[in-house]
PDB file of N, CA and C in Angstrom:
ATOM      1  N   UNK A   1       0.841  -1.177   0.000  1.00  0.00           N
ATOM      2  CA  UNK A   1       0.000   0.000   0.000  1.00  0.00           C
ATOM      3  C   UNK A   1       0.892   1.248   0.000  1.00  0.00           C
ATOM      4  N   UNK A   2       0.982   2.333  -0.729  1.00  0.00           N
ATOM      5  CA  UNK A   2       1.067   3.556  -1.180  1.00  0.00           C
ATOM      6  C   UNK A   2       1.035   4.676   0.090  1.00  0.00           C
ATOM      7  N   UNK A   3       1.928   5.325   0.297  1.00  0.00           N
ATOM      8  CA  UNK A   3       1.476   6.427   1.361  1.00  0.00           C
ATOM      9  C   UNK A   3       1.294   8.032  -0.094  1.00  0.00           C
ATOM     10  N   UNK A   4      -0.492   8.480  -0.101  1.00  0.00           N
ATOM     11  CA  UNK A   4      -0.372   9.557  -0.966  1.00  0.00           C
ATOM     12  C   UNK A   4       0.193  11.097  -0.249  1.00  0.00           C
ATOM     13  N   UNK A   5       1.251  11.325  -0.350  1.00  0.00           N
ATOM     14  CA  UNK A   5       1.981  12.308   0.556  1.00  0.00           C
ATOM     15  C   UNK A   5       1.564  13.847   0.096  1.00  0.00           C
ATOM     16  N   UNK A   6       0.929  13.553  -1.259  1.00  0.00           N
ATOM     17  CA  UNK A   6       0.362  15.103  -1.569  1.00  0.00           C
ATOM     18  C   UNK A   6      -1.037  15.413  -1.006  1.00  0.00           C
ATOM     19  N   UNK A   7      -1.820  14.442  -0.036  1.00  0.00           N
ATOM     20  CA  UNK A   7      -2.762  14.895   0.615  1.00  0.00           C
ATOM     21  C   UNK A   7      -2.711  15.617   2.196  1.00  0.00           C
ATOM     22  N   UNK A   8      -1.000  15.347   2.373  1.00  0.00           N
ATOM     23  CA  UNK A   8      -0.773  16.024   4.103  1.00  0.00           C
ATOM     24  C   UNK A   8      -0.490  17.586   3.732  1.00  0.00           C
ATOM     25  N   UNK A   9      -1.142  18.045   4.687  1.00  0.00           N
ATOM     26  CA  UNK A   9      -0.771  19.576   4.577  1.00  0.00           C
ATOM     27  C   UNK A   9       0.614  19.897   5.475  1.00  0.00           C
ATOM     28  N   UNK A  10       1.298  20.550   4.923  1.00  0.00           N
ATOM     29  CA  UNK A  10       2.550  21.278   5.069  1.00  0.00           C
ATOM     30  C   UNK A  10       2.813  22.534   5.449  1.00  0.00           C
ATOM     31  N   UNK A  11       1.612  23.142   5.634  1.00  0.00           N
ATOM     32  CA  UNK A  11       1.483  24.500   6.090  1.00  0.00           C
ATOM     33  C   UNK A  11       2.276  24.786   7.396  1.00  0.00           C
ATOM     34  N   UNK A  12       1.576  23.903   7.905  1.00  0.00           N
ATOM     35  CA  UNK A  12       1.802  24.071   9.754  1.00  0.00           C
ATOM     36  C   UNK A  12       3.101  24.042   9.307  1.00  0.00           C
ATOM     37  N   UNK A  13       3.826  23.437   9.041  1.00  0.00           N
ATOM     38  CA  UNK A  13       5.420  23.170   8.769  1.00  0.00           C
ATOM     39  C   UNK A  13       6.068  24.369   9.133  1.00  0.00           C
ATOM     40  N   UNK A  14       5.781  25.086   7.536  1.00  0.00           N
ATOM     41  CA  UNK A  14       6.269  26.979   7.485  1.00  0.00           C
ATOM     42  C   UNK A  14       6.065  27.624   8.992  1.00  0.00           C
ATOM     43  N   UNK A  15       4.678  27.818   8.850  1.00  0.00           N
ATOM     44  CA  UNK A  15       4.066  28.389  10.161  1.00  0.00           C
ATOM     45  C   UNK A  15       5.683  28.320  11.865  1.00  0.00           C
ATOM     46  N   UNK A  16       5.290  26.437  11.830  1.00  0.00           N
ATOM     47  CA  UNK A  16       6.290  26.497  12.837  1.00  0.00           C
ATOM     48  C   UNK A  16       8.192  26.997  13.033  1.00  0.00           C
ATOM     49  N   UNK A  17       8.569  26.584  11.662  1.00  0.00           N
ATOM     50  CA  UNK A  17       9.483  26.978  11.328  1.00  0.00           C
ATOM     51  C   UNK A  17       9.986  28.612  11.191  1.00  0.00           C
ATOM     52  N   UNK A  18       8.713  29.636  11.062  1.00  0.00           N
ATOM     53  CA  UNK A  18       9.077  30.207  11.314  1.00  0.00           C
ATOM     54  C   UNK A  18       9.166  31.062  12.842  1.00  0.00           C
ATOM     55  N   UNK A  19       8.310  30.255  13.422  1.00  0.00           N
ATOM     56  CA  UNK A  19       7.981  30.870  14.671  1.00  0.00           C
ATOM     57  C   UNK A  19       9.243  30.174  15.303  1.00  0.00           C
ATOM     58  N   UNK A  20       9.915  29.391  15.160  1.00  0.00           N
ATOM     59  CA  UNK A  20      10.788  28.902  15.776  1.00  0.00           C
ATOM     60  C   UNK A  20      12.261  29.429  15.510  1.00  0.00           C
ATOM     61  N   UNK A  21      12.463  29.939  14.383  1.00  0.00           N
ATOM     62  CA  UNK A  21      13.338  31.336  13.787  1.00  0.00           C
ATOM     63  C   UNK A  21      13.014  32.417  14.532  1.00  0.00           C
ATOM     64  N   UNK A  22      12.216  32.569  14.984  1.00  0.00           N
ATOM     65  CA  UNK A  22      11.811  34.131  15.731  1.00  0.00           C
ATOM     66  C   UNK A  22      12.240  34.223  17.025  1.00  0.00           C
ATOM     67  N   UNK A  23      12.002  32.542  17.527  1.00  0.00           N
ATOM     68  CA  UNK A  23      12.257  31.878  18.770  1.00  0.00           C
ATOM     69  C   UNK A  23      13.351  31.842  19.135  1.00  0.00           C
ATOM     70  N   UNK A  24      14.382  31.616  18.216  1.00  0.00           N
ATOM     71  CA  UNK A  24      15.480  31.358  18.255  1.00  0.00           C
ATOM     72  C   UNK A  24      16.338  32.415  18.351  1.00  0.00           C
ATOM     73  N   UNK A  25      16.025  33.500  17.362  1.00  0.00           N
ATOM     74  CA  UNK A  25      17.193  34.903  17.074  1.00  0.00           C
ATOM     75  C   UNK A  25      16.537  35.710  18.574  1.00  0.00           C
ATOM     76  N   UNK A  26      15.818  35.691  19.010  1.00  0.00           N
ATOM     77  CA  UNK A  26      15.068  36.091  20.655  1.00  0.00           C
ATOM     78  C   UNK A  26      15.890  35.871  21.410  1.00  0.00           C
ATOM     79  N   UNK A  27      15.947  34.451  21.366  1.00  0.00           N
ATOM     80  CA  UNK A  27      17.343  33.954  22.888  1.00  0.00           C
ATOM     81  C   UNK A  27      18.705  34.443  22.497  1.00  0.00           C
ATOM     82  N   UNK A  28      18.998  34.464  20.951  1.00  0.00           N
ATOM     83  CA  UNK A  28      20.572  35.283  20.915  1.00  0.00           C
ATOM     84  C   UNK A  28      20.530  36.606  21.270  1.00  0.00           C
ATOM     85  N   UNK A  29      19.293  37.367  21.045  1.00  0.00           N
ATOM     86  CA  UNK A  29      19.540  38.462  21.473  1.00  0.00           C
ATOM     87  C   UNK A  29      18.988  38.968  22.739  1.00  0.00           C
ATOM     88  N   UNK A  30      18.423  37.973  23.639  1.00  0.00           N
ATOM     89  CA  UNK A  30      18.220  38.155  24.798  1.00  0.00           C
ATOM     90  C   UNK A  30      19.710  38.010  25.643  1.00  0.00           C
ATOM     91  N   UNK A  31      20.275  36.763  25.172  1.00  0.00           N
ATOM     92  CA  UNK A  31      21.523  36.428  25.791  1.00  0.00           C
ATOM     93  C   UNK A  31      22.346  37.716  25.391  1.00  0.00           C
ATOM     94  N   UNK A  32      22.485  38.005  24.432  1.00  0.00           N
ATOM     95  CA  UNK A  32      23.880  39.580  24.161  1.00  0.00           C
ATOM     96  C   UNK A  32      23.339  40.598  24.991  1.00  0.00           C
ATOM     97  N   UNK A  33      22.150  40.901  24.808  1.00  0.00           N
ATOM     98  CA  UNK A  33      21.955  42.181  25.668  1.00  0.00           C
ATOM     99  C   UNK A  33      21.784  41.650  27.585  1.00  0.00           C
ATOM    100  N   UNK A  34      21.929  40.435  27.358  1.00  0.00           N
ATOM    101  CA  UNK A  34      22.235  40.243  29.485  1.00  0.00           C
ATOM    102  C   UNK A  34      23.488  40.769  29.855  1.00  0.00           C
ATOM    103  N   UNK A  35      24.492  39.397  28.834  1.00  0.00           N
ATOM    104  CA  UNK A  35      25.637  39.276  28.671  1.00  0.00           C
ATOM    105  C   UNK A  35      26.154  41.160  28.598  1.00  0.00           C
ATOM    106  N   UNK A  36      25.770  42.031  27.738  1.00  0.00           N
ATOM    107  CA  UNK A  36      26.275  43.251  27.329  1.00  0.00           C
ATOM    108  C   UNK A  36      26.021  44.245  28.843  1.00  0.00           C
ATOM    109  N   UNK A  37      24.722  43.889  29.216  1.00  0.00           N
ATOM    110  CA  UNK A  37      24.770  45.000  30.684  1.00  0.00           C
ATOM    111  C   UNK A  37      25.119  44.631  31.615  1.00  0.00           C
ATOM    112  N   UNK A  38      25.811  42.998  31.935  1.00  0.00           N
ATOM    113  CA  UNK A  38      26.686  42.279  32.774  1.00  0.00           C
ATOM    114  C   UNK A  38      27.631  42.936  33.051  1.00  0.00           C
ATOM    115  N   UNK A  39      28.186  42.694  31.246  1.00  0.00           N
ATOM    116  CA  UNK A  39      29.612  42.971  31.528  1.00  0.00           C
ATOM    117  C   UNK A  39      30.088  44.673  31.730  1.00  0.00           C
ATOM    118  N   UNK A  40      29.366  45.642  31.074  1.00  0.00           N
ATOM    119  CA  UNK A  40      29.230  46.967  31.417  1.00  0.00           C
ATOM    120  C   UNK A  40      29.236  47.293  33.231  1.00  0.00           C
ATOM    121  N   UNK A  41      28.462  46.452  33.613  1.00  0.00           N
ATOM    122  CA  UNK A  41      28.687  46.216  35.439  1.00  0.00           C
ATOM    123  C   UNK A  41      29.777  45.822  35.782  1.00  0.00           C
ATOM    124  N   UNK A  42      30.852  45.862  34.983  1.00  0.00           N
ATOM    125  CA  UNK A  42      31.410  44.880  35.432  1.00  0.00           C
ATOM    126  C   UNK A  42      31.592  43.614  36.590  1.00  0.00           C
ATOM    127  N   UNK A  43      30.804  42.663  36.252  1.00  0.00           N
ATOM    128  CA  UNK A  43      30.781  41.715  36.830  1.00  0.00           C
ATOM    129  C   UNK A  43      31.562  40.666  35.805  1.00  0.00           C
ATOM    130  N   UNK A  44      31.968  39.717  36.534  1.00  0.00           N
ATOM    131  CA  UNK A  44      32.990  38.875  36.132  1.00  0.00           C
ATOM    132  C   UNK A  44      32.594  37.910  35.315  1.00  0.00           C
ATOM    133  N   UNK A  45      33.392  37.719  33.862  1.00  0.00           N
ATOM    134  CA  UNK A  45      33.429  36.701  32.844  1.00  0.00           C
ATOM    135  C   UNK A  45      32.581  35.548  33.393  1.00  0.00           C
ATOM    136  N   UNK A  46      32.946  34.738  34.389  1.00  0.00           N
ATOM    137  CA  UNK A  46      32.879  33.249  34.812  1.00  0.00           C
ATOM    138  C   UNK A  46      31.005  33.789  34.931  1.00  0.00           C
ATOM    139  N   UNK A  47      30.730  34.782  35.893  1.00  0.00           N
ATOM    140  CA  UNK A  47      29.309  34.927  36.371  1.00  0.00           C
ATOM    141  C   UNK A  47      28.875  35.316  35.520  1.00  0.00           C
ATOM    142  N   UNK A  48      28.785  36.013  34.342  1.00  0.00           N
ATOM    143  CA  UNK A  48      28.344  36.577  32.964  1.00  0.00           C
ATOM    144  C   UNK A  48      27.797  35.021  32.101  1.00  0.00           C
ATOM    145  N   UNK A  49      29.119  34.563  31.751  1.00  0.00           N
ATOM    146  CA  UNK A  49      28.634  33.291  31.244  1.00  0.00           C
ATOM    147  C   UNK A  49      27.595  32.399  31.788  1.00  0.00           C
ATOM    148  N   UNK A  50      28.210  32.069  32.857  1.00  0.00           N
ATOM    149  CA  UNK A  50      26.824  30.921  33.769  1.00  0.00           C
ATOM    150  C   UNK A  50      25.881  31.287  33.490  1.00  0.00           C
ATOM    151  N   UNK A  51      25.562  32.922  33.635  1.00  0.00           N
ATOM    152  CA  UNK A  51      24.299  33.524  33.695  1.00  0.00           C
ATOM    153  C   UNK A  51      23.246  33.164  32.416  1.00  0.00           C
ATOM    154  N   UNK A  52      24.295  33.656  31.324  1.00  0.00           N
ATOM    155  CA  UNK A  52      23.685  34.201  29.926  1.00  0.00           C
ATOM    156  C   UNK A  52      23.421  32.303  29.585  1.00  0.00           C
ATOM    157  N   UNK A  53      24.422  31.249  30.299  1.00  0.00           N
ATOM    158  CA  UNK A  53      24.324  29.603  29.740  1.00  0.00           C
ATOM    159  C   UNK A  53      22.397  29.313  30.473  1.00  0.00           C
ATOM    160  N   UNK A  54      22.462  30.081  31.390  1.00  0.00           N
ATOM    161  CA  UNK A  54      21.285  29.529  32.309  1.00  0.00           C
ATOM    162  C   UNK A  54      20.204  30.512  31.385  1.00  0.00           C
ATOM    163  N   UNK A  55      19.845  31.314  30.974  1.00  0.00           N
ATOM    164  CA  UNK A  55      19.032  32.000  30.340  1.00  0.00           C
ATOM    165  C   UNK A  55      18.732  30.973  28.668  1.00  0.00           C
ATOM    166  N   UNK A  56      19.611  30.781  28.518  1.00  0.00           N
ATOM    167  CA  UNK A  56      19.621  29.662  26.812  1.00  0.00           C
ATOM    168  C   UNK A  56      18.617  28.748  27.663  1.00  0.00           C
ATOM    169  N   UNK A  57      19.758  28.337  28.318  1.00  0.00           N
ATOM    170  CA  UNK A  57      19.027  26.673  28.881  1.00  0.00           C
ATOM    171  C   UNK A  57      17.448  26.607  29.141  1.00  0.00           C
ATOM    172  N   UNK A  58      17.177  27.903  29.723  1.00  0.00           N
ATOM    173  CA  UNK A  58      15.625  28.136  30.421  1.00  0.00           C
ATOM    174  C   UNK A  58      14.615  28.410  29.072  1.00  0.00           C
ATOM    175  N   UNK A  59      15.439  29.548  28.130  1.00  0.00           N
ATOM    176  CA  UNK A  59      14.661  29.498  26.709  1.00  0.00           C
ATOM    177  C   UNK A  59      14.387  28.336  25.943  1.00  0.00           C
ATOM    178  N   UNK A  60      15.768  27.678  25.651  1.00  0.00           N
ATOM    179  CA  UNK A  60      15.207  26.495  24.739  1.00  0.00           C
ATOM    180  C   UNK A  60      14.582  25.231  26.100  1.00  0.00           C
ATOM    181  N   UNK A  61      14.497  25.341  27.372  1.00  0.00           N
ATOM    182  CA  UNK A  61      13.044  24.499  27.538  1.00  0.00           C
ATOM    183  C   UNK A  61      11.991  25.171  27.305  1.00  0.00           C
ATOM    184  N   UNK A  62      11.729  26.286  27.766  1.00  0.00           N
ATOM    185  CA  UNK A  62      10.532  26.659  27.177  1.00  0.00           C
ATOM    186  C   UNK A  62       9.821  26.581  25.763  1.00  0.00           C
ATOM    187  N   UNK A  63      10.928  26.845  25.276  1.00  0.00           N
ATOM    188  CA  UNK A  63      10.613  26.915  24.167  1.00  0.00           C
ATOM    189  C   UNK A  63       9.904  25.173  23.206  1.00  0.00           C
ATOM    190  N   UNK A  64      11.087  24.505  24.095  1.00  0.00           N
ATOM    191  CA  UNK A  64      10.391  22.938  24.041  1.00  0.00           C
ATOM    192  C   UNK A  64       9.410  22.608  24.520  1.00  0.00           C
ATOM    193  N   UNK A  65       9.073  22.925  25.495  1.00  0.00           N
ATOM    194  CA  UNK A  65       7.938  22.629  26.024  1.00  0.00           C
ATOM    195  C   UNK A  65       6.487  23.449  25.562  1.00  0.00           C
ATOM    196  N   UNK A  66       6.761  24.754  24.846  1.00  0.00           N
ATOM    197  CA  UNK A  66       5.741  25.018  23.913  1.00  0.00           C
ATOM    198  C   UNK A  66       5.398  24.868  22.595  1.00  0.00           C
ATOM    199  N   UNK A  67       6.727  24.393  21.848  1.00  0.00           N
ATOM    200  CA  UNK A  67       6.271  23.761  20.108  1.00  0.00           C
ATOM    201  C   UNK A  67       6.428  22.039  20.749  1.00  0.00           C
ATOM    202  N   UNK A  68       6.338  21.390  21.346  1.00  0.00           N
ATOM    203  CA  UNK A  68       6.384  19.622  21.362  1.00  0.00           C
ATOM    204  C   UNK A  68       5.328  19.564  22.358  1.00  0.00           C
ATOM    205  N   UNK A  69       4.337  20.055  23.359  1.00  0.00           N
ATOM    206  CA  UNK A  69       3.660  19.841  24.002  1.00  0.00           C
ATOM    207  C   UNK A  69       2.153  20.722  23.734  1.00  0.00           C
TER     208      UNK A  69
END
């Protein structure tokens, strides 16, 4: 038996893909501008990083947990 693949819609596809591009360039530029008024404080490399690693980490779950759930 045949799977007819031109009857699934593909829309949602785009749709998510792009919301997930939007999703994505968000957390880089959430992370530069932490990272940027961190380090302007000067507060220290090691605590800058952790910080800006723990902000990714917290975005892309969220972010998982709202396009897979």
């Amino acid at each position: 038996m045949k799977i007819d693949f031109s009857e699934i819609d593909t829309s949602v596809y785009n749709e998510m893909a792009i919301a997930m591009f939007i999703f994505v360039i968000g957390i880089g530029a959430t992370a530069w501008l932490v990272g940027a008024v961190l380090s302007m404080l000067k507060v220290p490399p090691v605590v800058v990083n952790t910080i800006v690693a723990l902000i990714v980490i917290g975005c892309l779950y969220y972010g998982a947990s709202y396009f897979l759930w």
